[in-house]
PDB file of N, CA and C in Angstrom:
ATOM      1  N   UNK A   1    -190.138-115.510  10.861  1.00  0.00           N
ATOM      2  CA  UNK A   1    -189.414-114.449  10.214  1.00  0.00           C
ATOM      3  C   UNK A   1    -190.301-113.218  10.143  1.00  0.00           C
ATOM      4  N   UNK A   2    -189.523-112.302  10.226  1.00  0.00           N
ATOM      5  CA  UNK A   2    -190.544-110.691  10.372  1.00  0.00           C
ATOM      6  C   UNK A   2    -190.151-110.069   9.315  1.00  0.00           C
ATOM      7  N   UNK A   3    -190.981-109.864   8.780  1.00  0.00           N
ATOM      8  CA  UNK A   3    -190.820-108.711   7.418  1.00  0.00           C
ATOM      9  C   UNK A   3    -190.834-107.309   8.124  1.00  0.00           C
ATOM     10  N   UNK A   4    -189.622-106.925   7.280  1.00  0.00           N
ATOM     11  CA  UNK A   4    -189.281-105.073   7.783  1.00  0.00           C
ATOM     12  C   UNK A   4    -189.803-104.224   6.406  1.00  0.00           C
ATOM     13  N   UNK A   5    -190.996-103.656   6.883  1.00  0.00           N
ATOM     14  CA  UNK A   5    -191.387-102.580   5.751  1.00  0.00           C
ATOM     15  C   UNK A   5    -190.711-101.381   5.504  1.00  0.00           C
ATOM     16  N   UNK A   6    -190.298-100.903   4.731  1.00  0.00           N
ATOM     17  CA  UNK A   6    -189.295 -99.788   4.429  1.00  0.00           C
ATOM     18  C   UNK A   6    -190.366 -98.600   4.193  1.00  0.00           C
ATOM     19  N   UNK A   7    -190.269 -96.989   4.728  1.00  0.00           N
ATOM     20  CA  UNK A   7    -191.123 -96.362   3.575  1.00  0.00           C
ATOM     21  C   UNK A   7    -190.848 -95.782   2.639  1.00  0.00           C
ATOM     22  N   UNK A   8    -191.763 -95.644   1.936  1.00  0.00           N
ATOM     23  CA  UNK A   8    -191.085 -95.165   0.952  1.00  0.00           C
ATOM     24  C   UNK A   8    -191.012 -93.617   0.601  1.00  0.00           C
ATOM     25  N   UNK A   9    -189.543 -94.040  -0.762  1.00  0.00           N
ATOM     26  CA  UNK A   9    -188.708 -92.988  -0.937  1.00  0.00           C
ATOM     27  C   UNK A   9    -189.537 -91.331  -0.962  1.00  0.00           C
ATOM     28  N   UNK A  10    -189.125 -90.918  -0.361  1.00  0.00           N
ATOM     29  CA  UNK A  10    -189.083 -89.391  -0.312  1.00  0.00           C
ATOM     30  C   UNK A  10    -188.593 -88.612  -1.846  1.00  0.00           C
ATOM     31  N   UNK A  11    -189.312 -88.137  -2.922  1.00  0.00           N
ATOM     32  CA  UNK A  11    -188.886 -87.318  -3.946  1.00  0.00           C
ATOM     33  C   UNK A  11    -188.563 -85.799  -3.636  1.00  0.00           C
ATOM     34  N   UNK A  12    -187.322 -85.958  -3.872  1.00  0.00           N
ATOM     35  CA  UNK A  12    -186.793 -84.323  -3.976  1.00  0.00           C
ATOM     36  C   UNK A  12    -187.192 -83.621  -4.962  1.00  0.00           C
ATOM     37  N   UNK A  13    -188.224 -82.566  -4.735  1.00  0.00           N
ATOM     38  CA  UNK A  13    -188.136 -81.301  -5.461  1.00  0.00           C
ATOM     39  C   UNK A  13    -187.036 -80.796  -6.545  1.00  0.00           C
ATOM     40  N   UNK A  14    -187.017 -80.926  -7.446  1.00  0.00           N
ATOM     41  CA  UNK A  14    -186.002 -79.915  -8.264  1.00  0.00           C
ATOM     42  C   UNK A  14    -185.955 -78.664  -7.974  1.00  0.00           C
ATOM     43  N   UNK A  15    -184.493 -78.115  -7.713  1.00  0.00           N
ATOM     44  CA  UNK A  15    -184.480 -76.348  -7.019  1.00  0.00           C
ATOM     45  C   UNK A  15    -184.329 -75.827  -8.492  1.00  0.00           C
ATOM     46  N   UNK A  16    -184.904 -74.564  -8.405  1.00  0.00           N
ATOM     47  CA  UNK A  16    -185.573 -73.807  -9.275  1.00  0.00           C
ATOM     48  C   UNK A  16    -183.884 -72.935  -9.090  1.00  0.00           C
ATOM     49  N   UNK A  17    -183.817 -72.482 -10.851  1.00  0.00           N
ATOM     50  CA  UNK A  17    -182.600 -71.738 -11.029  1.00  0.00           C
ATOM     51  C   UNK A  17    -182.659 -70.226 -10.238  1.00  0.00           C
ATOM     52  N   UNK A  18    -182.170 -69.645 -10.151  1.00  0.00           N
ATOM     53  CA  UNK A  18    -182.670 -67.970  -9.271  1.00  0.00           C
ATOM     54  C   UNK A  18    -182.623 -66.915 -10.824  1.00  0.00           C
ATOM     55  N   UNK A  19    -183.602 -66.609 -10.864  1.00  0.00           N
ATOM     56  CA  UNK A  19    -183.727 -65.897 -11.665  1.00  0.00           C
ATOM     57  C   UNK A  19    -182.906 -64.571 -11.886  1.00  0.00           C
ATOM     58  N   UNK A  20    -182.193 -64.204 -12.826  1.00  0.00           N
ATOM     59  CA  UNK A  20    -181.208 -62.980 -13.402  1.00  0.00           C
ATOM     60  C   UNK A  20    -182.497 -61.798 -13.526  1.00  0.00           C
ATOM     61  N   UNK A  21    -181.758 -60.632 -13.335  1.00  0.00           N
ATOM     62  CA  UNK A  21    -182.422 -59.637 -13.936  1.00  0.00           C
ATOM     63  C   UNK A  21    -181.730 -59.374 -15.444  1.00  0.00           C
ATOM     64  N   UNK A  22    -182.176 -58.745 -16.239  1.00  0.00           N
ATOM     65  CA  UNK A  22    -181.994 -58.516 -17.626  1.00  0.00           C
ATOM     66  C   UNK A  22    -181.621 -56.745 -17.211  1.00  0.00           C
ATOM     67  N   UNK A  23    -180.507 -56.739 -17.764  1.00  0.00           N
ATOM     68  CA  UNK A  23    -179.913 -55.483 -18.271  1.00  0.00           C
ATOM     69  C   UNK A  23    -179.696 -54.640 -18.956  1.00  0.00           C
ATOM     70  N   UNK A  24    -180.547 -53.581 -19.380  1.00  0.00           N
ATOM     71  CA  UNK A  24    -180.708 -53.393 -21.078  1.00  0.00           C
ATOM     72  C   UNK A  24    -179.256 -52.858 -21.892  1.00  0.00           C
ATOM     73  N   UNK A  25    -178.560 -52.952 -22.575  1.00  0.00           N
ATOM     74  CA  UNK A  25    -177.283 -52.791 -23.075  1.00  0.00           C
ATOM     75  C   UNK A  25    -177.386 -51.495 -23.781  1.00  0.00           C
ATOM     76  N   UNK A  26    -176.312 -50.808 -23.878  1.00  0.00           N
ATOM     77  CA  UNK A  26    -176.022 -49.784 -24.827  1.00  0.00           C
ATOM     78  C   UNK A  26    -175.948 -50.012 -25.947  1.00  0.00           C
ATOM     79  N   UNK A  27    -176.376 -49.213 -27.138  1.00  0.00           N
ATOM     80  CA  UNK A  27    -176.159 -49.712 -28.489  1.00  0.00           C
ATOM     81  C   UNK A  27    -174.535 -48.635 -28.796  1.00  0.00           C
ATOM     82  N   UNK A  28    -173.883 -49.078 -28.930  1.00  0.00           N
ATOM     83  CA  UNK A  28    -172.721 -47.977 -29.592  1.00  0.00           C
ATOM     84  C   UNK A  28    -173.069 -48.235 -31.300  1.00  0.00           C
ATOM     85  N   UNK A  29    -172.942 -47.407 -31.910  1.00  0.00           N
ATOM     86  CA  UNK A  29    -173.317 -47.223 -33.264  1.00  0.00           C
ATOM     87  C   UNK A  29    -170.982 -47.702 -33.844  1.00  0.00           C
ATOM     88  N   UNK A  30    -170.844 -47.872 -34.891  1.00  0.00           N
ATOM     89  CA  UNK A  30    -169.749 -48.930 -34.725  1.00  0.00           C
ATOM     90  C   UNK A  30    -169.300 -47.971 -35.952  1.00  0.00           C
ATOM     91  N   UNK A  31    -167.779 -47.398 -36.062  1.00  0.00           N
ATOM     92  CA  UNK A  31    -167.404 -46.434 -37.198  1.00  0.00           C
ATOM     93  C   UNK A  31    -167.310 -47.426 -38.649  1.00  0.00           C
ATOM     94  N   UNK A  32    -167.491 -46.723 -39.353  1.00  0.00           N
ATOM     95  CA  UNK A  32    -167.540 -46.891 -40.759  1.00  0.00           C
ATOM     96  C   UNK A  32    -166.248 -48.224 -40.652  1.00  0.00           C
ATOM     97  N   UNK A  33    -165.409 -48.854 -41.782  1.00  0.00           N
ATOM     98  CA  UNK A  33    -164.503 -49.239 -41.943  1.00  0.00           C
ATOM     99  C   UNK A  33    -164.010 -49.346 -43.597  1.00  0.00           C
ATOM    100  N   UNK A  34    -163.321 -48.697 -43.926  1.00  0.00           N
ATOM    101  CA  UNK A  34    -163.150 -49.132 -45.171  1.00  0.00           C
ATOM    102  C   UNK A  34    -162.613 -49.916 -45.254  1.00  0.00           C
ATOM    103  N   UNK A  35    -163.301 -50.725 -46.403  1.00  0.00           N
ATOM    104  CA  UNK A  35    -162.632 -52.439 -46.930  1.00  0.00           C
ATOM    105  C   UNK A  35    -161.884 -52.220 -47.754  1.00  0.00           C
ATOM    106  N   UNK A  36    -160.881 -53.175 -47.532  1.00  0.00           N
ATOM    107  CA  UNK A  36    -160.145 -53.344 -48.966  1.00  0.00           C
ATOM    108  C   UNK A  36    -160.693 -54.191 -50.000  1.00  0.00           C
ATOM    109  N   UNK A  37    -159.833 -53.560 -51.210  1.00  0.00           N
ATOM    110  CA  UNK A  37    -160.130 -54.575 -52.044  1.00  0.00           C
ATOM    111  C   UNK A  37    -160.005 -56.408 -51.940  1.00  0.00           C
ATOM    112  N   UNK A  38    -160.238 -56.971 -52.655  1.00  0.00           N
ATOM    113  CA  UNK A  38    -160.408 -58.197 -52.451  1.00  0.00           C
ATOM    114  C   UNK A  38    -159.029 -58.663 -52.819  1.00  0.00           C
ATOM    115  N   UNK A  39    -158.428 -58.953 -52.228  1.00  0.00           N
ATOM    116  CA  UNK A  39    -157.080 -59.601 -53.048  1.00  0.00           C
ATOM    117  C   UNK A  39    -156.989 -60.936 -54.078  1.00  0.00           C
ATOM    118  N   UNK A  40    -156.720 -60.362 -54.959  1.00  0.00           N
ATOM    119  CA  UNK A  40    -156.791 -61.376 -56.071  1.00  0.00           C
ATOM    120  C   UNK A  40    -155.907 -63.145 -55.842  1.00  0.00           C
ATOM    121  N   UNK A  41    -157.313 -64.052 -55.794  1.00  0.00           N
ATOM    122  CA  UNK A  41    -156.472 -65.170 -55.184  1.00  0.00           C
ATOM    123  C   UNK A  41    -156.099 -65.950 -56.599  1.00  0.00           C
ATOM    124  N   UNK A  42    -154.459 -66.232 -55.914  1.00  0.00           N
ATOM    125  CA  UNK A  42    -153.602 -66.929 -57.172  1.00  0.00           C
ATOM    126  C   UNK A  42    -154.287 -68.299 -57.673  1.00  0.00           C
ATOM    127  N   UNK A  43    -154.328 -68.857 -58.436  1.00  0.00           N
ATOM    128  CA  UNK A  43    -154.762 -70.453 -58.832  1.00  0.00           C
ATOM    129  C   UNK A  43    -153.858 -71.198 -59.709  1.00  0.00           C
ATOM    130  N   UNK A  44    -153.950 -72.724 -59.660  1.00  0.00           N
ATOM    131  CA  UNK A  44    -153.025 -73.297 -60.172  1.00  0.00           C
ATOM    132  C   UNK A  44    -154.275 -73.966 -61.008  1.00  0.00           C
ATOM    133  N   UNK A  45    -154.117 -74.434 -62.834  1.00  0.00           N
ATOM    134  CA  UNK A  45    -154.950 -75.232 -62.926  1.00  0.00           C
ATOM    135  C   UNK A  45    -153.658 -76.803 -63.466  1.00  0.00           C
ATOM    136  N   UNK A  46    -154.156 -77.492 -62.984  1.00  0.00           N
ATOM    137  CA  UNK A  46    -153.630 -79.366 -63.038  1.00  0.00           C
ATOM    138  C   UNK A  46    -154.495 -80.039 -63.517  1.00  0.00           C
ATOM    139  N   UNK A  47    -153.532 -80.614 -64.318  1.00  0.00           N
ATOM    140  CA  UNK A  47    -154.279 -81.671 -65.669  1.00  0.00           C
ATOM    141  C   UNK A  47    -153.810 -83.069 -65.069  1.00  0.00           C
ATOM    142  N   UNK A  48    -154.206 -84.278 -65.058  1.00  0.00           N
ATOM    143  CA  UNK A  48    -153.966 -85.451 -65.126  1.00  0.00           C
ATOM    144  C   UNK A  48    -153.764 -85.840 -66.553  1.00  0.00           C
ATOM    145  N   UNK A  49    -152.046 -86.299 -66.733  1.00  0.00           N
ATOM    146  CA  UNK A  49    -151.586 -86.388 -68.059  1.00  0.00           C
ATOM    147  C   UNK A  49    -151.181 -87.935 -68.053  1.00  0.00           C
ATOM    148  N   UNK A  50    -150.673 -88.782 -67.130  1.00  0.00           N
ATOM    149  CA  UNK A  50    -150.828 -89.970 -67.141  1.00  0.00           C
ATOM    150  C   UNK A  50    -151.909 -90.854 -65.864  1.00  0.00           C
ATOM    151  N   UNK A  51    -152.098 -92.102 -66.129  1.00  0.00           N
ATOM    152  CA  UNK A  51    -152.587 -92.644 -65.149  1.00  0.00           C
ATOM    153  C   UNK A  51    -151.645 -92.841 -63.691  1.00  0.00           C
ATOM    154  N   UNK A  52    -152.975 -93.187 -62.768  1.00  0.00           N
ATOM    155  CA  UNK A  52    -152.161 -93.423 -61.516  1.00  0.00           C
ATOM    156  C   UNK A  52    -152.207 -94.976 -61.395  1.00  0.00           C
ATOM    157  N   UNK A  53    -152.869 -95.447 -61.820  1.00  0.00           N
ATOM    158  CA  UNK A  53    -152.854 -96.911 -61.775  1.00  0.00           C
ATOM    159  C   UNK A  53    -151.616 -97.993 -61.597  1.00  0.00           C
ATOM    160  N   UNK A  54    -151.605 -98.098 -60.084  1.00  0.00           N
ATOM    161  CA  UNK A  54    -149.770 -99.182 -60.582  1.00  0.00           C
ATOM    162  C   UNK A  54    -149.020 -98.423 -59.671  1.00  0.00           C
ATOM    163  N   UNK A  55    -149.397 -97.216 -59.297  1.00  0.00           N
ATOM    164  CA  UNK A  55    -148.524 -96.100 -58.724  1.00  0.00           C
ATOM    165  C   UNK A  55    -148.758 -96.627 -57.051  1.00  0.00           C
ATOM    166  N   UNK A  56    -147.687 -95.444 -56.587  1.00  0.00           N
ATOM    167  CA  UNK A  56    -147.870 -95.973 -54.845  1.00  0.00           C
ATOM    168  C   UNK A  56    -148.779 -95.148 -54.055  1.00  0.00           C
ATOM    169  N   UNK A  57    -149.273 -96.346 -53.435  1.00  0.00           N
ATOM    170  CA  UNK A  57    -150.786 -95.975 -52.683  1.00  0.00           C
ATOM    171  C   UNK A  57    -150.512 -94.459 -52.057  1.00  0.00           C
ATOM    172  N   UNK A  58    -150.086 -93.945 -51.467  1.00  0.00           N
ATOM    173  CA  UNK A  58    -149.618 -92.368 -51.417  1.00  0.00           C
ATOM    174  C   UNK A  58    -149.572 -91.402 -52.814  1.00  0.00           C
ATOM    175  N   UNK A  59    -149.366 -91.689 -53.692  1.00  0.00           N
ATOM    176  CA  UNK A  59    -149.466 -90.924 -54.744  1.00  0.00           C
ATOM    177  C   UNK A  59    -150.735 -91.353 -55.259  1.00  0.00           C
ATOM    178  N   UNK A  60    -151.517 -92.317 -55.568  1.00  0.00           N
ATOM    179  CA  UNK A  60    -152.721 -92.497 -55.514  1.00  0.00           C
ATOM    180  C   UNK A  60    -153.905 -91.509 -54.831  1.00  0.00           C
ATOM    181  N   UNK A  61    -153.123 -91.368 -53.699  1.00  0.00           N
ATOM    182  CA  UNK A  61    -154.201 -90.882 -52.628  1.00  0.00           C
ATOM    183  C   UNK A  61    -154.227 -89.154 -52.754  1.00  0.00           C
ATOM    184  N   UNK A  62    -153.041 -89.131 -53.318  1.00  0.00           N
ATOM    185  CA  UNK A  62    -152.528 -87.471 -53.546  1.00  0.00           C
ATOM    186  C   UNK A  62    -153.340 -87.156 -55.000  1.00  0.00           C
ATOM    187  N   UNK A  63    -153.855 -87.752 -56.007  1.00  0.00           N
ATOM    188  CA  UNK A  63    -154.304 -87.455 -57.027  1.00  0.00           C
ATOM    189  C   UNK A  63    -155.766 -87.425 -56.485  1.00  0.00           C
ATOM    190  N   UNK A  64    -156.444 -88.217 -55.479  1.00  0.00           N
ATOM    191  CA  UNK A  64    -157.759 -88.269 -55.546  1.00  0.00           C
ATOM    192  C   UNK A  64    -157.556 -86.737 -54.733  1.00  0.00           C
ATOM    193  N   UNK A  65    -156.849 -86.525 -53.955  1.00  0.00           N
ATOM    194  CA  UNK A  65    -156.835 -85.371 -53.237  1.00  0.00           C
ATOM    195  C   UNK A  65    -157.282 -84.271 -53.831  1.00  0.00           C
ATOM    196  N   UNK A  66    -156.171 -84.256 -55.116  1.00  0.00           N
ATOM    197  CA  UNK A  66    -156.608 -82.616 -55.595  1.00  0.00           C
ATOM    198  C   UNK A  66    -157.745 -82.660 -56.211  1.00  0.00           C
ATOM    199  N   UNK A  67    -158.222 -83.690 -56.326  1.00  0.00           N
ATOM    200  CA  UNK A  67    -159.449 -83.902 -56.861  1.00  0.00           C
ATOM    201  C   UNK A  67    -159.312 -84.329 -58.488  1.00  0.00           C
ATOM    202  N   UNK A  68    -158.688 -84.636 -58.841  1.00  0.00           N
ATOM    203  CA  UNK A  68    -158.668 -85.340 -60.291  1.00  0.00           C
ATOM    204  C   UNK A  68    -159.200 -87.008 -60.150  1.00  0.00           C
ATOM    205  N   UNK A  69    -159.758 -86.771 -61.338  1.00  0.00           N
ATOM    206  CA  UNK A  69    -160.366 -88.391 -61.503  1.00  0.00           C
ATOM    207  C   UNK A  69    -160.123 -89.190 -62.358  1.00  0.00           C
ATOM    208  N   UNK A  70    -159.351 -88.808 -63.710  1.00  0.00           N
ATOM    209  CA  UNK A  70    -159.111 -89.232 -65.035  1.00  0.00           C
ATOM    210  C   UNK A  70    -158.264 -88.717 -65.342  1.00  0.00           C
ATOM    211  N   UNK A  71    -158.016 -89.211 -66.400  1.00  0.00           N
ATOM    212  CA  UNK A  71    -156.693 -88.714 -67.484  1.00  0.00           C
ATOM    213  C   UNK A  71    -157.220 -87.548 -68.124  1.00  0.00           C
ATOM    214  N   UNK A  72    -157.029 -86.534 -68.453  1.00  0.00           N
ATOM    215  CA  UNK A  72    -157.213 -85.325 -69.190  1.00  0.00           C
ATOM    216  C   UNK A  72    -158.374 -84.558 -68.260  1.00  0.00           C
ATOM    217  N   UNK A  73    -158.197 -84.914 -66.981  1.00  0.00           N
ATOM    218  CA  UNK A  73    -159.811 -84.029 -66.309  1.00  0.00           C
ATOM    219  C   UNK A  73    -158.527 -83.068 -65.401  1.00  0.00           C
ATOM    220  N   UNK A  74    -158.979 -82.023 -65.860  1.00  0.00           N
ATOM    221  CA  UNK A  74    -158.202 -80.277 -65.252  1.00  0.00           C
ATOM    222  C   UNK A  74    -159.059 -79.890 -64.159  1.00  0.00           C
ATOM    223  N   UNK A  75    -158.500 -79.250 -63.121  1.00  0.00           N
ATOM    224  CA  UNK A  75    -158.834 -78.979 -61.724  1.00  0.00           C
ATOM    225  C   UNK A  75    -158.162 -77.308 -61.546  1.00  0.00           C
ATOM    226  N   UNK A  76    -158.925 -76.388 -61.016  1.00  0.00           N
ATOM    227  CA  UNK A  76    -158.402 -75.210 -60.546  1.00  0.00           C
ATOM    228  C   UNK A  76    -158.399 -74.997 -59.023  1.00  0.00           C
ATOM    229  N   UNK A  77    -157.046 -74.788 -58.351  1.00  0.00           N
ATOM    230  CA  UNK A  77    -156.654 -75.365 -57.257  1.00  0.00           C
ATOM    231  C   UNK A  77    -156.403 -73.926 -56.656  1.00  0.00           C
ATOM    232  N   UNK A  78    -156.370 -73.447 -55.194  1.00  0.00           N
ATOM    233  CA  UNK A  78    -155.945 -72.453 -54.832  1.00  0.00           C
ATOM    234  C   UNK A  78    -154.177 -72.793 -54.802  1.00  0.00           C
ATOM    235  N   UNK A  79    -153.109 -71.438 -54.943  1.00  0.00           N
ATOM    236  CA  UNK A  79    -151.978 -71.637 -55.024  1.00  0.00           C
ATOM    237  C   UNK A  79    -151.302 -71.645 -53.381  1.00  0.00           C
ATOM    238  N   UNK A  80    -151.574 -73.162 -52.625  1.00  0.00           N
ATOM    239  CA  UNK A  80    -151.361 -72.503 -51.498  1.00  0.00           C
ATOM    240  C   UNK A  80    -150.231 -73.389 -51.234  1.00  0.00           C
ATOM    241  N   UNK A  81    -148.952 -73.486 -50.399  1.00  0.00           N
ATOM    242  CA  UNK A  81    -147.783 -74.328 -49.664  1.00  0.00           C
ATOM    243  C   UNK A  81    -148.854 -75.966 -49.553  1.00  0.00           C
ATOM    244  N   UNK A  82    -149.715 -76.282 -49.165  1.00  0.00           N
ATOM    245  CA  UNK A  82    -150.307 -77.055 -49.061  1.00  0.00           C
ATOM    246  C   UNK A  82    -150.390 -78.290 -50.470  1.00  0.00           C
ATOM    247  N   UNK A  83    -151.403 -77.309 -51.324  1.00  0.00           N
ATOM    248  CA  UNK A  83    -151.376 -77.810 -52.434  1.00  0.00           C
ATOM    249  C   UNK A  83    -149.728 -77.868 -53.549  1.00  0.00           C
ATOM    250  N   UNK A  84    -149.219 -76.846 -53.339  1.00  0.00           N
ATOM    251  CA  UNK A  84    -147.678 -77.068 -54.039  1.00  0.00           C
ATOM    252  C   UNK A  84    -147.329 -78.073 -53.836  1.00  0.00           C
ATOM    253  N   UNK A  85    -147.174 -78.545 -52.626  1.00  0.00           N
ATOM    254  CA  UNK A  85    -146.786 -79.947 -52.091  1.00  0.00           C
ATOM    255  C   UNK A  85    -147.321 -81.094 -52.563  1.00  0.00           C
ATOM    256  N   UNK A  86    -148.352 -81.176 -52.619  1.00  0.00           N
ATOM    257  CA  UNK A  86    -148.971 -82.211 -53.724  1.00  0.00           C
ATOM    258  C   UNK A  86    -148.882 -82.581 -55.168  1.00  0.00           C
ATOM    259  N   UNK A  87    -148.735 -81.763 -55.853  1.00  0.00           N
ATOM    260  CA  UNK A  87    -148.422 -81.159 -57.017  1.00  0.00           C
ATOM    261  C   UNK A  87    -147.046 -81.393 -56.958  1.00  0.00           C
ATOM    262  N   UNK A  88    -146.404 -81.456 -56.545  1.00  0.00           N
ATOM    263  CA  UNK A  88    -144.429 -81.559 -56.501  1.00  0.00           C
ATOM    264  C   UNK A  88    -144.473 -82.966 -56.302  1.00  0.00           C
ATOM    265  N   UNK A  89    -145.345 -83.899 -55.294  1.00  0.00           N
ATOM    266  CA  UNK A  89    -144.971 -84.809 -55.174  1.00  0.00           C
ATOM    267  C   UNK A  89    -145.227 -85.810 -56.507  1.00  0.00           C
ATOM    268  N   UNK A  90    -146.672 -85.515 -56.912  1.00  0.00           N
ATOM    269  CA  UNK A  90    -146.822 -86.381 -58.231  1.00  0.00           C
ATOM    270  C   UNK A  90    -146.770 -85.898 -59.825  1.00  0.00           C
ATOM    271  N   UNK A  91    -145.355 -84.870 -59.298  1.00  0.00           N
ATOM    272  CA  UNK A  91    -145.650 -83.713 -60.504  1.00  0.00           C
ATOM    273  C   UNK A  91    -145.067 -84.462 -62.359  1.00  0.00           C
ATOM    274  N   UNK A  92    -144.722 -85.798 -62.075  1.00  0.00           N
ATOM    275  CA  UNK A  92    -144.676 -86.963 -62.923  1.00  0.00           C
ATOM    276  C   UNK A  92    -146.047 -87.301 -63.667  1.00  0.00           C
ATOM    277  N   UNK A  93    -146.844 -87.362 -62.865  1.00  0.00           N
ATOM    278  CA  UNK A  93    -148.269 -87.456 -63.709  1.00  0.00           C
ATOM    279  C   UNK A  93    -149.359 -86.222 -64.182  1.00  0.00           C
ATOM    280  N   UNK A  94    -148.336 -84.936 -64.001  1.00  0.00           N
ATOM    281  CA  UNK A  94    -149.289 -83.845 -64.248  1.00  0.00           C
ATOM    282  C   UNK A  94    -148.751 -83.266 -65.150  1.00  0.00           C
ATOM    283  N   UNK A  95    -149.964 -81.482 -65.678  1.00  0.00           N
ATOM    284  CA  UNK A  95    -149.177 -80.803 -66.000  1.00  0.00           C
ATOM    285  C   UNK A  95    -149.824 -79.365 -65.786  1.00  0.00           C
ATOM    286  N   UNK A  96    -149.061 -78.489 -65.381  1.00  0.00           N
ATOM    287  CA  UNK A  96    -149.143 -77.758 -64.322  1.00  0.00           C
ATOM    288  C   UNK A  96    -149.270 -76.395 -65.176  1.00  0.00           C
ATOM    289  N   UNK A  97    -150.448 -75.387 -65.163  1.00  0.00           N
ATOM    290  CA  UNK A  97    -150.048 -74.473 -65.588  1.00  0.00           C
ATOM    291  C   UNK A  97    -150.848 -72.934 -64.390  1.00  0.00           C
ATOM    292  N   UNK A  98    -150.017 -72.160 -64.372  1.00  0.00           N
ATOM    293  CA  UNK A  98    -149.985 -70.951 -63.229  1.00  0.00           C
ATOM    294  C   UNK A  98    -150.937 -69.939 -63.860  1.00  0.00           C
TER     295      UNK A  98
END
């Protein structure tokens, strides 16, 4: 039997990226803007007035949401379609003031 020597592998060079020239940019100076005022954001604050305990795992999950943890622990919520919705759904165990 004849042994066939292979040679060995040939390493390819890594090709080098082509170097960019750098372009120096214009500065445009950028006009004033007047801001508005800040618009006053609405809030809801929600009380946990009964327990959730016993309740359905969805309304459960909607109280840890707004972030209440207890019975009598109040939360100040932004007034958004989002949160209304939450608040409507377990609005049995709350109490809601604008």
């Amino acid at each position: 039997m004849s042994e066939e020597k292979k040679a060995p592998a040939k390493k390819v060079a890594a090709k080098k990226a082509p170097t960019e020239k750098v372009v120096a940019k214009k500065v445009v100076a950028k006009k004033a803007v007047a801001k508005k005022a800040p618009a006053k954001k609405n809030t809801v604050s929600v009380t946990l007035i009964k327990s959730f305990n016993g309740r359905l795992p969805s309304h459960r999950a909607t109280v840890t949401g707004l972030g209440l943890k207890r019975i009598n622990h109040t939360v100040e919520l932004l007034d958004t379609p989002e949160v209304r919705g939450m608040i409507n759904k377990i609005s049995y165990l709350l109490r809601i003031e604008d």
